[in-house]
C-alpha atoms as a PDB file:
ATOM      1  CA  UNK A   1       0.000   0.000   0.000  1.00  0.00           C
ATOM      2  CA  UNK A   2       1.254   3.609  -0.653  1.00  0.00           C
ATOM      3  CA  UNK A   3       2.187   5.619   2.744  1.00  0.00           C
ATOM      4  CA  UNK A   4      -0.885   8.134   1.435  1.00  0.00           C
ATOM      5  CA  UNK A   5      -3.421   5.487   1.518  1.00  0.00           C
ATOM      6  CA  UNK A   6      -1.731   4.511   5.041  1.00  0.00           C
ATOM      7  CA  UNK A   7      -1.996   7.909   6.782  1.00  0.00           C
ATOM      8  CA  UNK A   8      -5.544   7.959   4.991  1.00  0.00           C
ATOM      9  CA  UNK A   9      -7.244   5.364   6.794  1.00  0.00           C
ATOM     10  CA  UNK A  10      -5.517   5.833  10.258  1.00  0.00           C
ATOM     11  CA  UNK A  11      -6.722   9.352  10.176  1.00  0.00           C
ATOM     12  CA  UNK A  12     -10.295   7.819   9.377  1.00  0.00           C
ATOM     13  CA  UNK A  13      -9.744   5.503  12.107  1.00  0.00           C
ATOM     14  CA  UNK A  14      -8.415   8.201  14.705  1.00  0.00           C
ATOM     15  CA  UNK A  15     -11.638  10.392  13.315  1.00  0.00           C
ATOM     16  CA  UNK A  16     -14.347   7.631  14.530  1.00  0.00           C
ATOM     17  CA  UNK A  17     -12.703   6.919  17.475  1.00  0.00           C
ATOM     18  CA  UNK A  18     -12.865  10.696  18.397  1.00  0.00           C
ATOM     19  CA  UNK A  19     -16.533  10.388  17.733  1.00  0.00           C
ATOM     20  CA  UNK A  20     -17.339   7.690  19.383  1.00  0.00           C
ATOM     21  CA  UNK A  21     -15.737   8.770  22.746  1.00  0.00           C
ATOM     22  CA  UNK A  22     -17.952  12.043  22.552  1.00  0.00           C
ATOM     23  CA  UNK A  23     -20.794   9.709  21.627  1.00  0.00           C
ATOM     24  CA  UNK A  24     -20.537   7.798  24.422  1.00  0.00           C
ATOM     25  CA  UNK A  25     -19.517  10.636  26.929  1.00  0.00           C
ATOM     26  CA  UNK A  26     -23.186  12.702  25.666  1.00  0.00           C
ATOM     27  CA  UNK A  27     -24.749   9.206  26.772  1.00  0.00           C
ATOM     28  CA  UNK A  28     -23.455   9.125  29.961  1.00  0.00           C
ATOM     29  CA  UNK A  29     -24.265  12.701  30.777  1.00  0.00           C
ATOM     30  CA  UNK A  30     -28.120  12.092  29.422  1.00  0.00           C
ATOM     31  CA  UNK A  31     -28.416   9.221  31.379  1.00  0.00           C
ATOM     32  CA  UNK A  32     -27.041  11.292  34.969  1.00  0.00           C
ATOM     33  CA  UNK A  33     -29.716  13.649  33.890  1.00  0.00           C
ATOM     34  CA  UNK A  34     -32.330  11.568  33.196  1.00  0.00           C
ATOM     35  CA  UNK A  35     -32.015   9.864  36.732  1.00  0.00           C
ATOM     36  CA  UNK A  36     -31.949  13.336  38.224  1.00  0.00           C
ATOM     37  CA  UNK A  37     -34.834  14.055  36.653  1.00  0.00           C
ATOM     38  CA  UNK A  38     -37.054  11.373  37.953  1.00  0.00           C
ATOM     39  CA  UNK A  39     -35.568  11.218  41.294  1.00  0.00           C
ATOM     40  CA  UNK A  40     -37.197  14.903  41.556  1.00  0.00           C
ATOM     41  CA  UNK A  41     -40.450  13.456  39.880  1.00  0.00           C
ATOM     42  CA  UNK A  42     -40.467  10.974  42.627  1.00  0.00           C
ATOM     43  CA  UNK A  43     -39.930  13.542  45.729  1.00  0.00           C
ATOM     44  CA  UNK A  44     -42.334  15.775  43.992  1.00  0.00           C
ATOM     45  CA  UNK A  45     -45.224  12.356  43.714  1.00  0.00           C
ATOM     46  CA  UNK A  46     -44.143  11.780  47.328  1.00  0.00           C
ATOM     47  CA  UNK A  47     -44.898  15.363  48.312  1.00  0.00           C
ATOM     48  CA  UNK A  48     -48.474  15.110  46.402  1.00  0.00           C
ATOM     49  CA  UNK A  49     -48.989  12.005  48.430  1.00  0.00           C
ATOM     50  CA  UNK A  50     -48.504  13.304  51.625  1.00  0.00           C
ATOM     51  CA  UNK A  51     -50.846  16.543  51.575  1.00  0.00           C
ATOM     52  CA  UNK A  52     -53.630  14.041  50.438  1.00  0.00           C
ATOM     53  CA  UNK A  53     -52.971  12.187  53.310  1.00  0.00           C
ATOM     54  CA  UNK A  54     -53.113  14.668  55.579  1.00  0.00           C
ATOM     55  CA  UNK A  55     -56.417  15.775  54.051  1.00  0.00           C
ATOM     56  CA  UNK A  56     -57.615  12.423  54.371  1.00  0.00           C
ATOM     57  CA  UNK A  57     -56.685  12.548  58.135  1.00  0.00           C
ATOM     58  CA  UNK A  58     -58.291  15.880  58.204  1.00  0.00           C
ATOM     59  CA  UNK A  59     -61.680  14.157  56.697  1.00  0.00           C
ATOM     60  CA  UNK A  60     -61.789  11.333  59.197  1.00  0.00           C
ATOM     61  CA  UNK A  61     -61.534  13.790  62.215  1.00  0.00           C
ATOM     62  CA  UNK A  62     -64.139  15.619  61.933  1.00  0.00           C
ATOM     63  CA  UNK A  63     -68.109  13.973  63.080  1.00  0.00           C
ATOM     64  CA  UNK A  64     -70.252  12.589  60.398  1.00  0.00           C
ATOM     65  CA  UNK A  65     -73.826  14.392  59.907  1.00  0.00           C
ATOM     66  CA  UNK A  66     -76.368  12.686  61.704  1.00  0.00           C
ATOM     67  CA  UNK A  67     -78.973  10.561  59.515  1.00  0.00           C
ATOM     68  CA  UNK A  68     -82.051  11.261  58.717  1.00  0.00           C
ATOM     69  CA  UNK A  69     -84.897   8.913  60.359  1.00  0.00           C
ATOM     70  CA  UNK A  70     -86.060   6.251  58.331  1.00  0.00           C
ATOM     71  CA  UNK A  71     -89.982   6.267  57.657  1.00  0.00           C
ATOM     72  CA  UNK A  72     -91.724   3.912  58.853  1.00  0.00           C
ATOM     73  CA  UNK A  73     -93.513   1.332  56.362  1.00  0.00           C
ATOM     74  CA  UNK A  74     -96.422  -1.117  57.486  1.00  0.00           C
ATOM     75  CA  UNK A  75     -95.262  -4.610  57.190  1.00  0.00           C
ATOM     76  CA  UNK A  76     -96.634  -6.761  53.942  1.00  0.00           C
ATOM     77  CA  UNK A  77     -99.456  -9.103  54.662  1.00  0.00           C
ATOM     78  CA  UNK A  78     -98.287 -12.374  53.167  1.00  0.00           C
ATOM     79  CA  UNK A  79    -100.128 -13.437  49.695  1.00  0.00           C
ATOM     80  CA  UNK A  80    -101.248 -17.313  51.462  1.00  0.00           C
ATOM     81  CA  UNK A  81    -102.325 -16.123  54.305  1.00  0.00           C
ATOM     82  CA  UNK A  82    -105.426 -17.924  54.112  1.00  0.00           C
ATOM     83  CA  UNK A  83    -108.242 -15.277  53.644  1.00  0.00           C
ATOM     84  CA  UNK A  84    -108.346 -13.526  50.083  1.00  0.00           C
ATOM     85  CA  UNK A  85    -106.702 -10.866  49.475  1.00  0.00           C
ATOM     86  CA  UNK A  86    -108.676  -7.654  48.741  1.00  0.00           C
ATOM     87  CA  UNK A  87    -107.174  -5.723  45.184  1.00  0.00           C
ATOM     88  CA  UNK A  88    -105.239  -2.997  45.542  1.00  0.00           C
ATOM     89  CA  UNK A  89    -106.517   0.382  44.663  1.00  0.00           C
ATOM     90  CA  UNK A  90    -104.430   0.148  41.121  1.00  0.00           C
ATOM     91  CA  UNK A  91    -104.728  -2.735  38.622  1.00  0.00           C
ATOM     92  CA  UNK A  92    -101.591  -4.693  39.123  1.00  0.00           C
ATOM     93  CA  UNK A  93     -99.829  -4.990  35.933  1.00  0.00           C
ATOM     94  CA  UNK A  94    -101.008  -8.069  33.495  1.00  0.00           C
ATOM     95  CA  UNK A  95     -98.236 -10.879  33.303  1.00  0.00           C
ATOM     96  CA  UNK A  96     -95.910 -10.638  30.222  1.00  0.00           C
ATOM     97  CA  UNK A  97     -95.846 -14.210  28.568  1.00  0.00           C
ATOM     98  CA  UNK A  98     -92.551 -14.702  26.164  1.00  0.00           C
ATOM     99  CA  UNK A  99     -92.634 -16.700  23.409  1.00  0.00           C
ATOM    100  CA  UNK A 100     -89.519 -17.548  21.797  1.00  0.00           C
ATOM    101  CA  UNK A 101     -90.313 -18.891  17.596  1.00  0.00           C
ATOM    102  CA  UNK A 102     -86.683 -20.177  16.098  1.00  0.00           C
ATOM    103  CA  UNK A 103     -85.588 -18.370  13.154  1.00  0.00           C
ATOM    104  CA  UNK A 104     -85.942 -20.625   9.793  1.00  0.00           C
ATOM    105  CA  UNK A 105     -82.820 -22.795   8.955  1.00  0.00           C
ATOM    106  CA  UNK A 106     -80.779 -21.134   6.089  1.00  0.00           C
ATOM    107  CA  UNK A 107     -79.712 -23.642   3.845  1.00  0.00           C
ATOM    108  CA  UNK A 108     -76.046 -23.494   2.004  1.00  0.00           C
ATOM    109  CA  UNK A 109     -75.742 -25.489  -1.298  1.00  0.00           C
ATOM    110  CA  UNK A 110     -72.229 -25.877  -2.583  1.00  0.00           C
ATOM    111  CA  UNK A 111     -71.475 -26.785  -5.907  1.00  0.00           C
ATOM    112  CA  UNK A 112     -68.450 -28.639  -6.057  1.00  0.00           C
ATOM    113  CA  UNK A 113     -67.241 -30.413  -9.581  1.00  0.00           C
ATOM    114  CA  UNK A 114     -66.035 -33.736  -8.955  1.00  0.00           C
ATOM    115  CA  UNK A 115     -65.893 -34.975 -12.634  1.00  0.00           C
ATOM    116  CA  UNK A 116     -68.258 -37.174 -12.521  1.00  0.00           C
ATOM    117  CA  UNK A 117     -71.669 -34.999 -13.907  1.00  0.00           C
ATOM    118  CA  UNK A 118     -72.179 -36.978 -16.417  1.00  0.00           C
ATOM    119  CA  UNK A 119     -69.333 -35.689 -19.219  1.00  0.00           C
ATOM    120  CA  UNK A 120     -67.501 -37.530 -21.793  1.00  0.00           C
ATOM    121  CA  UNK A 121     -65.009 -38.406 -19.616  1.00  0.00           C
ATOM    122  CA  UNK A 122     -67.411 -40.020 -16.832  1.00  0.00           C
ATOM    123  CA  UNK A 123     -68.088 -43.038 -19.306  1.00  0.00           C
ATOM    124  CA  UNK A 124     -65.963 -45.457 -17.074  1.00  0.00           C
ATOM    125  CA  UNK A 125     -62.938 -45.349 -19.472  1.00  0.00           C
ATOM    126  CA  UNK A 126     -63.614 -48.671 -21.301  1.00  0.00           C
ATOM    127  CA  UNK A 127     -61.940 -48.962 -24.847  1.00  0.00           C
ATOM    128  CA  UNK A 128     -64.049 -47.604 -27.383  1.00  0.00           C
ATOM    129  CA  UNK A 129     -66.156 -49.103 -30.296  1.00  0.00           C
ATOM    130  CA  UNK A 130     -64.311 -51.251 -32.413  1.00  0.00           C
END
Protein backbone atom coordinates (compact mmCIF):
# COMPACT_ATOMS: atom_id res chain seq x y z
CA UNK A 1 0.00 0.00 0.00
CA UNK A 2 1.25 3.61 -0.65
CA UNK A 3 2.19 5.62 2.74
CA UNK A 4 -0.89 8.13 1.44
CA UNK A 5 -3.42 5.49 1.52
CA UNK A 6 -1.73 4.51 5.04
CA UNK A 7 -2.00 7.91 6.78
CA UNK A 8 -5.54 7.96 4.99
CA UNK A 9 -7.24 5.36 6.79
CA UNK A 10 -5.52 5.83 10.26
CA UNK A 11 -6.72 9.35 10.18
CA UNK A 12 -10.30 7.82 9.38
CA UNK A 13 -9.74 5.50 12.11
CA UNK A 14 -8.42 8.20 14.71
CA UNK A 15 -11.64 10.39 13.32
CA UNK A 16 -14.35 7.63 14.53
CA UNK A 17 -12.70 6.92 17.48
CA UNK A 18 -12.87 10.70 18.40
CA UNK A 19 -16.53 10.39 17.73
CA UNK A 20 -17.34 7.69 19.38
CA UNK A 21 -15.74 8.77 22.75
CA UNK A 22 -17.95 12.04 22.55
CA UNK A 23 -20.79 9.71 21.63
CA UNK A 24 -20.54 7.80 24.42
CA UNK A 25 -19.52 10.64 26.93
CA UNK A 26 -23.19 12.70 25.67
CA UNK A 27 -24.75 9.21 26.77
CA UNK A 28 -23.45 9.12 29.96
CA UNK A 29 -24.27 12.70 30.78
CA UNK A 30 -28.12 12.09 29.42
CA UNK A 31 -28.42 9.22 31.38
CA UNK A 32 -27.04 11.29 34.97
CA UNK A 33 -29.72 13.65 33.89
CA UNK A 34 -32.33 11.57 33.20
CA UNK A 35 -32.02 9.86 36.73
CA UNK A 36 -31.95 13.34 38.22
CA UNK A 37 -34.83 14.06 36.65
CA UNK A 38 -37.05 11.37 37.95
CA UNK A 39 -35.57 11.22 41.29
CA UNK A 40 -37.20 14.90 41.56
CA UNK A 41 -40.45 13.46 39.88
CA UNK A 42 -40.47 10.97 42.63
CA UNK A 43 -39.93 13.54 45.73
CA UNK A 44 -42.33 15.78 43.99
CA UNK A 45 -45.22 12.36 43.71
CA UNK A 46 -44.14 11.78 47.33
CA UNK A 47 -44.90 15.36 48.31
CA UNK A 48 -48.47 15.11 46.40
CA UNK A 49 -48.99 12.00 48.43
CA UNK A 50 -48.50 13.30 51.63
CA UNK A 51 -50.85 16.54 51.58
CA UNK A 52 -53.63 14.04 50.44
CA UNK A 53 -52.97 12.19 53.31
CA UNK A 54 -53.11 14.67 55.58
CA UNK A 55 -56.42 15.78 54.05
CA UNK A 56 -57.62 12.42 54.37
CA UNK A 57 -56.69 12.55 58.14
CA UNK A 58 -58.29 15.88 58.20
CA UNK A 59 -61.68 14.16 56.70
CA UNK A 60 -61.79 11.33 59.20
CA UNK A 61 -61.53 13.79 62.22
CA UNK A 62 -64.14 15.62 61.93
CA UNK A 63 -68.11 13.97 63.08
CA UNK A 64 -70.25 12.59 60.40
CA UNK A 65 -73.83 14.39 59.91
CA UNK A 66 -76.37 12.69 61.70
CA UNK A 67 -78.97 10.56 59.51
CA UNK A 68 -82.05 11.26 58.72
CA UNK A 69 -84.90 8.91 60.36
CA UNK A 70 -86.06 6.25 58.33
CA UNK A 71 -89.98 6.27 57.66
CA UNK A 72 -91.72 3.91 58.85
CA UNK A 73 -93.51 1.33 56.36
CA UNK A 74 -96.42 -1.12 57.49
CA UNK A 75 -95.26 -4.61 57.19
CA UNK A 76 -96.63 -6.76 53.94
CA UNK A 77 -99.46 -9.10 54.66
CA UNK A 78 -98.29 -12.37 53.17
CA UNK A 79 -100.13 -13.44 49.70
CA UNK A 80 -101.25 -17.31 51.46
CA UNK A 81 -102.32 -16.12 54.31
CA UNK A 82 -105.43 -17.92 54.11
CA UNK A 83 -108.24 -15.28 53.64
CA UNK A 84 -108.35 -13.53 50.08
CA UNK A 85 -106.70 -10.87 49.47
CA UNK A 86 -108.68 -7.65 48.74
CA UNK A 87 -107.17 -5.72 45.18
CA UNK A 88 -105.24 -3.00 45.54
CA UNK A 89 -106.52 0.38 44.66
CA UNK A 90 -104.43 0.15 41.12
CA UNK A 91 -104.73 -2.74 38.62
CA UNK A 92 -101.59 -4.69 39.12
CA UNK A 93 -99.83 -4.99 35.93
CA UNK A 94 -101.01 -8.07 33.49
CA UNK A 95 -98.24 -10.88 33.30
CA UNK A 96 -95.91 -10.64 30.22
CA UNK A 97 -95.85 -14.21 28.57
CA UNK A 98 -92.55 -14.70 26.16
CA UNK A 99 -92.63 -16.70 23.41
CA UNK A 100 -89.52 -17.55 21.80
CA UNK A 101 -90.31 -18.89 17.60
CA UNK A 102 -86.68 -20.18 16.10
CA UNK A 103 -85.59 -18.37 13.15
CA UNK A 104 -85.94 -20.62 9.79
CA UNK A 105 -82.82 -22.79 8.96
CA UNK A 106 -80.78 -21.13 6.09
CA UNK A 107 -79.71 -23.64 3.85
CA UNK A 108 -76.05 -23.49 2.00
CA UNK A 109 -75.74 -25.49 -1.30
CA UNK A 110 -72.23 -25.88 -2.58
CA UNK A 111 -71.47 -26.78 -5.91
CA UNK A 112 -68.45 -28.64 -6.06
CA UNK A 113 -67.24 -30.41 -9.58
CA UNK A 114 -66.03 -33.74 -8.96
CA UNK A 115 -65.89 -34.97 -12.63
CA UNK A 116 -68.26 -37.17 -12.52
CA UNK A 117 -71.67 -35.00 -13.91
CA UNK A 118 -72.18 -36.98 -16.42
CA UNK A 119 -69.33 -35.69 -19.22
CA UNK A 120 -67.50 -37.53 -21.79
CA UNK A 121 -65.01 -38.41 -19.62
CA UNK A 122 -67.41 -40.02 -16.83
CA UNK A 123 -68.09 -43.04 -19.31
CA UNK A 124 -65.96 -45.46 -17.07
CA UNK A 125 -62.94 -45.35 -19.47
CA UNK A 126 -63.61 -48.67 -21.30
CA UNK A 127 -61.94 -48.96 -24.85
CA UNK A 128 -64.05 -47.60 -27.38
CA UNK A 129 -66.16 -49.10 -30.30
CA UNK A 130 -64.31 -51.25 -32.41
Amino acid sequence: MHRLNVALVAGLLALAAILGTEAAARTVSLGAAQHHASTASVQARAHQLDAFERSLQRALARKMPKLPPVPRVPPAAPANAGAPVAPAAASPTPQVQTVYRRPPPIVVVKHTHHGDDGGPESDGGGGGDD
